[in-house]
PDB file of N, CA and C in Angstrom:
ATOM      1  N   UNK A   1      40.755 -25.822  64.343  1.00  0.00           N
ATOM      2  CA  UNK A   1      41.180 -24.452  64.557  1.00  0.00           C
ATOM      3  C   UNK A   1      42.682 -24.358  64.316  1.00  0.00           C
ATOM      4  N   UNK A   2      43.098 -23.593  63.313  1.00  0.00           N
ATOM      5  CA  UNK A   2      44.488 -23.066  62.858  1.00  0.00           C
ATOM      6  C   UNK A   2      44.944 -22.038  64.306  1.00  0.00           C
ATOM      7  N   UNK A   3      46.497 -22.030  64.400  1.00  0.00           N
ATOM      8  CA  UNK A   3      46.748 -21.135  65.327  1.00  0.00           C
ATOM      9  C   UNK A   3      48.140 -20.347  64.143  1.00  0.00           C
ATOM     10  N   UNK A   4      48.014 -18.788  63.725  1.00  0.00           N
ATOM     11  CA  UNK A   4      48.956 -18.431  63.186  1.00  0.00           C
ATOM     12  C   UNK A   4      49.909 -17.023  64.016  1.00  0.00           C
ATOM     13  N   UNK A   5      51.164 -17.224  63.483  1.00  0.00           N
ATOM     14  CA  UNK A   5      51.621 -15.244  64.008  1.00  0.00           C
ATOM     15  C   UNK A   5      52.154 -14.877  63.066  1.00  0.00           C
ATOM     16  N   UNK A   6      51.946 -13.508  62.966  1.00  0.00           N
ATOM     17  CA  UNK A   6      52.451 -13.168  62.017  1.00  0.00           C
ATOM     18  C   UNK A   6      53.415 -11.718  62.745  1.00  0.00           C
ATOM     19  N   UNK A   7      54.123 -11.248  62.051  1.00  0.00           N
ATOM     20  CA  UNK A   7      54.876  -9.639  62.492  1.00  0.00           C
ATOM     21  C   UNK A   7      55.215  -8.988  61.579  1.00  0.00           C
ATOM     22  N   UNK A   8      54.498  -7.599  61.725  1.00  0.00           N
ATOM     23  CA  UNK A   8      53.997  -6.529  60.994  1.00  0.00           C
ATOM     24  C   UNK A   8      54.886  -6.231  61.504  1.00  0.00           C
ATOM     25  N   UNK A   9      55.949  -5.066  60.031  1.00  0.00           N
ATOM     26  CA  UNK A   9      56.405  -3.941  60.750  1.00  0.00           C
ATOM     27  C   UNK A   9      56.413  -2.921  59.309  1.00  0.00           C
ATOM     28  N   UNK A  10      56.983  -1.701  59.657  1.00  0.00           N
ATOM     29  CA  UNK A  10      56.731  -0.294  59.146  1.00  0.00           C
ATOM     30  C   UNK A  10      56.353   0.650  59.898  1.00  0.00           C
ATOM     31  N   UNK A  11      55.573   1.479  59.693  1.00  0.00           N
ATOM     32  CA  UNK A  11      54.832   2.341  60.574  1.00  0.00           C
ATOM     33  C   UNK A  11      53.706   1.847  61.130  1.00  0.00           C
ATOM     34  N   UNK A  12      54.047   1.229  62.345  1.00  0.00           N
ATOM     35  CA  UNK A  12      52.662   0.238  62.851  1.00  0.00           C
ATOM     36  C   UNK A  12      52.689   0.150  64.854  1.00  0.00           C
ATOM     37  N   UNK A  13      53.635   1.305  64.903  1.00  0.00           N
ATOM     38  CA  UNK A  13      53.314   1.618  66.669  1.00  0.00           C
ATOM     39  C   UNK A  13      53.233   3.172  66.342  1.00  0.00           C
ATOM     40  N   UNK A  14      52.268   3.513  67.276  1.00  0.00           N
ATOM     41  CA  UNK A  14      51.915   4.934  67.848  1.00  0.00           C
ATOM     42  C   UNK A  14      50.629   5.151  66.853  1.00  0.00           C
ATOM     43  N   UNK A  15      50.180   4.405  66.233  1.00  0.00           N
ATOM     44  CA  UNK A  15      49.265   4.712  65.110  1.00  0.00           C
ATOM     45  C   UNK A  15      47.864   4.062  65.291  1.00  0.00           C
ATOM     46  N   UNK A  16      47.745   3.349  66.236  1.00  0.00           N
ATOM     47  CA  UNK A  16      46.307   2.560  66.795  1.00  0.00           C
ATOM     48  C   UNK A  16      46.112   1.189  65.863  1.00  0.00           C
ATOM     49  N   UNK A  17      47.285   0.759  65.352  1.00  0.00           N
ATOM     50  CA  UNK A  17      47.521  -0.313  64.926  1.00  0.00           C
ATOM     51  C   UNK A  17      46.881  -1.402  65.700  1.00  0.00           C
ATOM     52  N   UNK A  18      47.183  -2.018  66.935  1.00  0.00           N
ATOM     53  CA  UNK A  18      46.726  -2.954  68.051  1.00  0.00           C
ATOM     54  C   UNK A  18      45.383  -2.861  68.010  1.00  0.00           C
ATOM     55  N   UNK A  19      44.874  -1.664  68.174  1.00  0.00           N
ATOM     56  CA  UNK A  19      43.489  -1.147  68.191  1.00  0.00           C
ATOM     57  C   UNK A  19      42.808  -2.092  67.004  1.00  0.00           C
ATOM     58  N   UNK A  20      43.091  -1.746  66.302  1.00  0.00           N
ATOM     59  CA  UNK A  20      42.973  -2.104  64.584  1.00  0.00           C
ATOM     60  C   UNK A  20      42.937  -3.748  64.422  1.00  0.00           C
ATOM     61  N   UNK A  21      43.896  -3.894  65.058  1.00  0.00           N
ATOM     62  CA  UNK A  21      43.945  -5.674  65.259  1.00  0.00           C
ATOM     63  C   UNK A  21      42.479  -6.466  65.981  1.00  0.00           C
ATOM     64  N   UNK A  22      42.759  -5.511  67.147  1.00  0.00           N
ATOM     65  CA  UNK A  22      41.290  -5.626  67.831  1.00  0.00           C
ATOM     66  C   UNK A  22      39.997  -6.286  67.498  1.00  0.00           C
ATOM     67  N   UNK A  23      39.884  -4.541  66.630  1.00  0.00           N
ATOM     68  CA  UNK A  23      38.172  -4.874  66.373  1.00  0.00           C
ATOM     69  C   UNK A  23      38.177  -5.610  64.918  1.00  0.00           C
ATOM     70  N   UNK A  24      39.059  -5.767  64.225  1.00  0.00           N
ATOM     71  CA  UNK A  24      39.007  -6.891  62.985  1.00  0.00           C
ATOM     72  C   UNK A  24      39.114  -7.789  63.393  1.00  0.00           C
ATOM     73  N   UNK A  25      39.619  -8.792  63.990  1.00  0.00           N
ATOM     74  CA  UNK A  25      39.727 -10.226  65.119  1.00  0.00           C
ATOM     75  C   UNK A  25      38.096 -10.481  65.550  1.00  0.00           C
ATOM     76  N   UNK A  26      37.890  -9.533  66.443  1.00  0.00           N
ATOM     77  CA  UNK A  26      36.194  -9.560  66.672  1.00  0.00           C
ATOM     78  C   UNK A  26      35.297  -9.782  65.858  1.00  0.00           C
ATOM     79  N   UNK A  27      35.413  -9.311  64.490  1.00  0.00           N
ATOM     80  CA  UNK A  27      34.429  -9.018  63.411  1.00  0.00           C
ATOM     81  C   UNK A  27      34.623 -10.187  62.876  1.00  0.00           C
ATOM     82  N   UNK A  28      35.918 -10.970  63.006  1.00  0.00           N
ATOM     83  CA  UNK A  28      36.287 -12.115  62.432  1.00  0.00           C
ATOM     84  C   UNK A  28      35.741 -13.538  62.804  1.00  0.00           C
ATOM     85  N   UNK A  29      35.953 -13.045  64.160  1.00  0.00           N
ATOM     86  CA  UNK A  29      35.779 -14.138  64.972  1.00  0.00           C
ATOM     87  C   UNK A  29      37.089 -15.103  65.302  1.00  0.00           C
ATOM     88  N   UNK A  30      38.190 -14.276  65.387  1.00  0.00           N
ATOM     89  CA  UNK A  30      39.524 -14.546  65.793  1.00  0.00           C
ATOM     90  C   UNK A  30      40.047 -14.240  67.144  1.00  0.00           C
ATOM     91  N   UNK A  31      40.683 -15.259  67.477  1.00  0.00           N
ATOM     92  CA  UNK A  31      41.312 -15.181  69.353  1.00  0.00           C
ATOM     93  C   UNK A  31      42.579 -14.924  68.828  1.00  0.00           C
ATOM     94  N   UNK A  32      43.149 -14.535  70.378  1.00  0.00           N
ATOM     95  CA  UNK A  32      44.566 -13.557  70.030  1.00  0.00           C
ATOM     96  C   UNK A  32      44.789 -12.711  70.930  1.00  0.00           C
ATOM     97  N   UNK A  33      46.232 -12.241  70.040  1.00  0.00           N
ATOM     98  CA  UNK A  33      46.632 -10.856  70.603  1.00  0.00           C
ATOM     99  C   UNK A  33      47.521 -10.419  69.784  1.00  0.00           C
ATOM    100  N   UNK A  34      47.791  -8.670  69.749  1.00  0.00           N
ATOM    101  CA  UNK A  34      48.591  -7.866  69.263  1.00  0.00           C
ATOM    102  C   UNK A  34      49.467  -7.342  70.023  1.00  0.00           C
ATOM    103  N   UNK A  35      51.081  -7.446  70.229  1.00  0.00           N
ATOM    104  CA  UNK A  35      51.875  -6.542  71.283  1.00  0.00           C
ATOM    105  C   UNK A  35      52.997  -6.083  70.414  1.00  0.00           C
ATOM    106  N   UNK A  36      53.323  -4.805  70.690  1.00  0.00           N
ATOM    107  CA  UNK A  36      54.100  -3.927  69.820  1.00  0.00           C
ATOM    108  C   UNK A  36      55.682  -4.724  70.581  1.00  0.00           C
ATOM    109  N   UNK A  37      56.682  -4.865  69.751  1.00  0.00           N
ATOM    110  CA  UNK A  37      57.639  -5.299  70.087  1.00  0.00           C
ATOM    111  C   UNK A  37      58.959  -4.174  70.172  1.00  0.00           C
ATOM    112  N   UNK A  38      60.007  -4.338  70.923  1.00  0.00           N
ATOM    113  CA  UNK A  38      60.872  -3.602  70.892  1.00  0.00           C
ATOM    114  C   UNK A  38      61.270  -2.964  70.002  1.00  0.00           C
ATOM    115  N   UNK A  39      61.515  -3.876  68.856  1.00  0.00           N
ATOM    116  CA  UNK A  39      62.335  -3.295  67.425  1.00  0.00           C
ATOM    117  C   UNK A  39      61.627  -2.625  66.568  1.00  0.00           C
ATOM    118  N   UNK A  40      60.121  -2.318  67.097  1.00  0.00           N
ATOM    119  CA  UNK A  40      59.411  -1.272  66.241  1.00  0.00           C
ATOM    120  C   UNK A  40      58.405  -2.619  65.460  1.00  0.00           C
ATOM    121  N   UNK A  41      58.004  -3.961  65.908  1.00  0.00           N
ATOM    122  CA  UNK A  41      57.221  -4.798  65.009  1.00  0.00           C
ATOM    123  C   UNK A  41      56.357  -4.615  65.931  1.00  0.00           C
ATOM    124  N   UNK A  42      55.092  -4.751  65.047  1.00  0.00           N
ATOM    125  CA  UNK A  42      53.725  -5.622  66.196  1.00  0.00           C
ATOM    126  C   UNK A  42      53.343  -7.431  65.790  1.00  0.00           C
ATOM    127  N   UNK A  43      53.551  -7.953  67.150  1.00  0.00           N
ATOM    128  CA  UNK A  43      53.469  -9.789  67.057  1.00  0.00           C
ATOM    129  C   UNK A  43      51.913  -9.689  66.885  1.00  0.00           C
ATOM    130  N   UNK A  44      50.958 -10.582  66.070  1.00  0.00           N
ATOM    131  CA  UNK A  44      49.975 -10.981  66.136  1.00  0.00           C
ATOM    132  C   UNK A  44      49.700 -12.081  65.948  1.00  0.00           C
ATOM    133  N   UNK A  45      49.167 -12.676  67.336  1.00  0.00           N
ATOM    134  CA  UNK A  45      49.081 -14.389  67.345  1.00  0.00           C
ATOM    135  C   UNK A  45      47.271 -14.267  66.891  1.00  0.00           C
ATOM    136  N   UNK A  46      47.176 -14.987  66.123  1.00  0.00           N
ATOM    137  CA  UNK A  46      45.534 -15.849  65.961  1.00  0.00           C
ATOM    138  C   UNK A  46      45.568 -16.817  65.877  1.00  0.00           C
ATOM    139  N   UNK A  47      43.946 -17.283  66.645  1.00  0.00           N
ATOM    140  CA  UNK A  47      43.553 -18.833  66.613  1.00  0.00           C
ATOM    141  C   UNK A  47      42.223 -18.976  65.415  1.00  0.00           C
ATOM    142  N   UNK A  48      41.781 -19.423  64.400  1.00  0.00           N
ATOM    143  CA  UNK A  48      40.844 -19.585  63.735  1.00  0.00           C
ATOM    144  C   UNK A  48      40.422 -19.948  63.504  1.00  0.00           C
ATOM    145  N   UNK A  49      39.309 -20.458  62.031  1.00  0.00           N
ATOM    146  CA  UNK A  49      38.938 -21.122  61.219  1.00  0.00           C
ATOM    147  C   UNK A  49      39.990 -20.616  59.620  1.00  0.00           C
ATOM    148  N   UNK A  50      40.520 -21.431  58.961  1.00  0.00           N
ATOM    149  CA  UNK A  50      40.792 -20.863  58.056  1.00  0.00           C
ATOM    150  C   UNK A  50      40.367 -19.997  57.251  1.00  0.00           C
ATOM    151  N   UNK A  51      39.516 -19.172  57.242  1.00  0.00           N
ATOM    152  CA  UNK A  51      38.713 -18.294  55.881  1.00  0.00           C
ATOM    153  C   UNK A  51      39.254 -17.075  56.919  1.00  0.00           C
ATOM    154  N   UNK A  52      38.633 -17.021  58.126  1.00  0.00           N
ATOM    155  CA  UNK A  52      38.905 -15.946  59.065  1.00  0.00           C
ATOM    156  C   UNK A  52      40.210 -15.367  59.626  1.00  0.00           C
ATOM    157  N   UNK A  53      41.230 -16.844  59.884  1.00  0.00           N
ATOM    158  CA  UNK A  53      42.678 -16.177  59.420  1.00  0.00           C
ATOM    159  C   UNK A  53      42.936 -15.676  58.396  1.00  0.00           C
ATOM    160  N   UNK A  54      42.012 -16.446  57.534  1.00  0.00           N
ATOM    161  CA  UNK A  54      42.962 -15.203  55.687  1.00  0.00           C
ATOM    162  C   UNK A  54      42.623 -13.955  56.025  1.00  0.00           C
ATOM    163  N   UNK A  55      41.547 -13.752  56.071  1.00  0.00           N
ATOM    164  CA  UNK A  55      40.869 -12.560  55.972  1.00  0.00           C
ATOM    165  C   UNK A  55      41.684 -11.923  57.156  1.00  0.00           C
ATOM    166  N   UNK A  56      41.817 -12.143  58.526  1.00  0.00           N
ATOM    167  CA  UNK A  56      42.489 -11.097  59.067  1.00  0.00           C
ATOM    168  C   UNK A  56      44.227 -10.756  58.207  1.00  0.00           C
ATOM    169  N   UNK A  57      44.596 -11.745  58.344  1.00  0.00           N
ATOM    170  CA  UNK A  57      45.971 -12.008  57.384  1.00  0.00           C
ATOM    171  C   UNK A  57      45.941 -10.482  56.373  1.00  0.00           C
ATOM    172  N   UNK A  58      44.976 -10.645  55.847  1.00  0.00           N
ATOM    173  CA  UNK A  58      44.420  -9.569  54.838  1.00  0.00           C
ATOM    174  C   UNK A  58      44.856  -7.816  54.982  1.00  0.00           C
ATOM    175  N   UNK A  59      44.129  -8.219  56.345  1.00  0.00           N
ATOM    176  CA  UNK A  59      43.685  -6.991  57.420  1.00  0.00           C
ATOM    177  C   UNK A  59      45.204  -6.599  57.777  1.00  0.00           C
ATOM    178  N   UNK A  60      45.825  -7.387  58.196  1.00  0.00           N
ATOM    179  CA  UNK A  60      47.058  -7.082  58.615  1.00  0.00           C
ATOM    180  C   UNK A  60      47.800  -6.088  57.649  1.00  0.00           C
ATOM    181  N   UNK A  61      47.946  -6.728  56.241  1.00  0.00           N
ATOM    182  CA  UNK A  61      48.865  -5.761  55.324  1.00  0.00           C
ATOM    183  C   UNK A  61      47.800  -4.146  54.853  1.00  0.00           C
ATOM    184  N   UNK A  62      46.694  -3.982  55.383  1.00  0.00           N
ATOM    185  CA  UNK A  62      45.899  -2.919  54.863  1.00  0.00           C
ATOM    186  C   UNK A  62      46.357  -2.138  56.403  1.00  0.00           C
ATOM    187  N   UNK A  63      45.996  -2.173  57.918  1.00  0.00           N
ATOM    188  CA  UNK A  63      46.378  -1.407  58.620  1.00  0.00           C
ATOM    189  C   UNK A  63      45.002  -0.409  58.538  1.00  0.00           C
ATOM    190  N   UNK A  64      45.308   0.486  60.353  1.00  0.00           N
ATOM    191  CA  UNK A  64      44.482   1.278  60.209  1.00  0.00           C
ATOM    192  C   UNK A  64      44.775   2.696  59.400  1.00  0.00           C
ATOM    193  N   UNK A  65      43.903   4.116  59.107  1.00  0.00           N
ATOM    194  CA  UNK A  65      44.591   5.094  58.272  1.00  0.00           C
ATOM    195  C   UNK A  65      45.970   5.200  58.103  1.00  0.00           C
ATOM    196  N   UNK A  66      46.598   5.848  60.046  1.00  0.00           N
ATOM    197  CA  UNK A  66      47.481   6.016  59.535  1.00  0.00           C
ATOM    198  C   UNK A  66      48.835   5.491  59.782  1.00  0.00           C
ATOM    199  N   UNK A  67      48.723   4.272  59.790  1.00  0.00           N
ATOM    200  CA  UNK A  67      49.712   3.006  59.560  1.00  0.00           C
ATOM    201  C   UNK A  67      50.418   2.996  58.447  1.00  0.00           C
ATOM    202  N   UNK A  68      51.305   2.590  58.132  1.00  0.00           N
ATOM    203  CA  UNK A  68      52.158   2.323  56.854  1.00  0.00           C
ATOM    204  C   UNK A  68      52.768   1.064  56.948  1.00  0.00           C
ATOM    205  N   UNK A  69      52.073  -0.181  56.765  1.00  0.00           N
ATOM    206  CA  UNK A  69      52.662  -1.358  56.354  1.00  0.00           C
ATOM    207  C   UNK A  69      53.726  -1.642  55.639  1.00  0.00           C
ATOM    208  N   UNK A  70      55.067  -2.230  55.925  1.00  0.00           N
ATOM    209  CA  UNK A  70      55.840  -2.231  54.650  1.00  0.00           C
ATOM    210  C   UNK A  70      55.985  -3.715  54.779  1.00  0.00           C
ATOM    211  N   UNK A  71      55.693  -4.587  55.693  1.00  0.00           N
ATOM    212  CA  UNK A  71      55.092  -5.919  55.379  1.00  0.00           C
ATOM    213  C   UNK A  71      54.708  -6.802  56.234  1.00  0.00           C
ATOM    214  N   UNK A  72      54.807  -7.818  56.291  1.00  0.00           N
ATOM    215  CA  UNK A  72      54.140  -8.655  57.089  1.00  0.00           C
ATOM    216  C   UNK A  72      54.583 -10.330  56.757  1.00  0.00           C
ATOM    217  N   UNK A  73      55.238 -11.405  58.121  1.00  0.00           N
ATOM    218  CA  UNK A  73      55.738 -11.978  57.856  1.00  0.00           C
ATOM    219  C   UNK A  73      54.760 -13.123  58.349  1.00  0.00           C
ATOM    220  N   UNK A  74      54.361 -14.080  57.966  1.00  0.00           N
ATOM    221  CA  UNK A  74      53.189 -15.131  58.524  1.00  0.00           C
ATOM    222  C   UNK A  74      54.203 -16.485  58.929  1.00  0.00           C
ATOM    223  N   UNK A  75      53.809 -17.135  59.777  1.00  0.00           N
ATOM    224  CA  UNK A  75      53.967 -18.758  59.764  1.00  0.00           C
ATOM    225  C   UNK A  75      52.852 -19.256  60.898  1.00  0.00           C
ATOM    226  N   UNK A  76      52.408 -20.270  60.341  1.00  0.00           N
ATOM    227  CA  UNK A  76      51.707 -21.506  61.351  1.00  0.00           C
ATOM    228  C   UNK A  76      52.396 -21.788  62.322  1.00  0.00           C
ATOM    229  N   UNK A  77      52.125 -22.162  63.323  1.00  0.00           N
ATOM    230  CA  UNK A  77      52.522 -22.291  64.951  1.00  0.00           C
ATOM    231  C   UNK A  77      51.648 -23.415  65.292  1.00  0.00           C
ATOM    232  N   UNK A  78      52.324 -24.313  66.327  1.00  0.00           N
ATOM    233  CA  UNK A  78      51.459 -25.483  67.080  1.00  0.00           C
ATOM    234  C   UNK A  78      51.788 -24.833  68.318  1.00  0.00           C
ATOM    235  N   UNK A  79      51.224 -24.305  69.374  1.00  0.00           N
ATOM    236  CA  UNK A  79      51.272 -23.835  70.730  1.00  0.00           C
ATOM    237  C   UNK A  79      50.970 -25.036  71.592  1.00  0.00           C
ATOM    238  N   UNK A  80      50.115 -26.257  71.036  1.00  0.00           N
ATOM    239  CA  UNK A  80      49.631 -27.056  72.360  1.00  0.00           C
ATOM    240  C   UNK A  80      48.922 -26.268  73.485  1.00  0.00           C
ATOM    241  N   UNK A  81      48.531 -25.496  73.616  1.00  0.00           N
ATOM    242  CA  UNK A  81      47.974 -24.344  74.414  1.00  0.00           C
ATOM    243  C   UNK A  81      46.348 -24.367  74.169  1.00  0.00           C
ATOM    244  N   UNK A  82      45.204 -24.488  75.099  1.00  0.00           N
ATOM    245  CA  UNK A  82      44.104 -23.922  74.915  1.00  0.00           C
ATOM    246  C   UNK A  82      43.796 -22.905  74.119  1.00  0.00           C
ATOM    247  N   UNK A  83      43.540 -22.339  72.941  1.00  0.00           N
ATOM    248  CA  UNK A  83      43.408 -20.912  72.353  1.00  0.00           C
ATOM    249  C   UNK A  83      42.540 -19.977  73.587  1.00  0.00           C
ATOM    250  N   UNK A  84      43.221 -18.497  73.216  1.00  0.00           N
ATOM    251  CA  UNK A  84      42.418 -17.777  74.426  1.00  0.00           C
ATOM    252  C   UNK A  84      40.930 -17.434  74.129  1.00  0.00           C
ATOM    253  N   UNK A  85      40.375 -16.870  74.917  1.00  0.00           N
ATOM    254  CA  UNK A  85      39.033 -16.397  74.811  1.00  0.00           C
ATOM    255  C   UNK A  85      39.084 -15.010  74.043  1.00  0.00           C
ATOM    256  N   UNK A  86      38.802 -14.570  73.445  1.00  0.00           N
ATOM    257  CA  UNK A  86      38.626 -13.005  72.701  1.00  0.00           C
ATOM    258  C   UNK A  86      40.297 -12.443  71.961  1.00  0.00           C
ATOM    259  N   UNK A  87      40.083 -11.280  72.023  1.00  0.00           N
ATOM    260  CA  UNK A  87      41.014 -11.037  71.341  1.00  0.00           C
ATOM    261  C   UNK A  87      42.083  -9.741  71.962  1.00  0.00           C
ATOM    262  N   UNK A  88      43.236  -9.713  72.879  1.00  0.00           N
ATOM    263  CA  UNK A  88      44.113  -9.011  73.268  1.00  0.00           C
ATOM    264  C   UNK A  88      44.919  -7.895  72.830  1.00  0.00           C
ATOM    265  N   UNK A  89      44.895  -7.229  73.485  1.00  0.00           N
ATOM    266  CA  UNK A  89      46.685  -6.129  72.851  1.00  0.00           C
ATOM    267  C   UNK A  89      47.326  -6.230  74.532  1.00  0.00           C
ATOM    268  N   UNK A  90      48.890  -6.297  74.093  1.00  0.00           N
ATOM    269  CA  UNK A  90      49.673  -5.719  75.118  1.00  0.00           C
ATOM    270  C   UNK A  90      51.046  -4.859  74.790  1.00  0.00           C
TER     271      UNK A  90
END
């Protein structure tokens, strides 16, 4: 199991972005979480299988309607951490 984060920003708070993170993670079969950050980014940590991080990875730069991605920054992470159970927003 890969653990990645990535941080989205553009138009990606007030827009159900997190939401969005949500139920694609689920469909994925990705653990995690989405939390909108001060400076206007949203952090998204996932734990995976590789095919299912791409694919959310994916998900990330598409956004829900009315989101406006202007990009998205990825790196691999070692947490040493249990991965969580399901998938979070805060």
């Amino acid at each position: 199991m890969l653990c990645m984060k990535a941080w989205v920003y553009g138009k990606v708070q007030g827009v159900g972005y997190r939401m969005y993170c949500r139920k694609r993670a689920r469909e994925l079969g990705v653990a995690g979480y989405a939390q909108n950050l001060p400076d206007g980014r949203v952090e998204v940590l996932m734990y995976g299988e590789e095919d299912a991080l791409s694919a959310m990875i994916d998900s990330l730069h598409e956004g829900p309607r009315f989101s406006q991605v202007l990009g998205v920054d990825v790196e691999r992470v070692s947490t040493g951490e249990t991965p969580p159970q399901g998938f979070m927003t805060g």
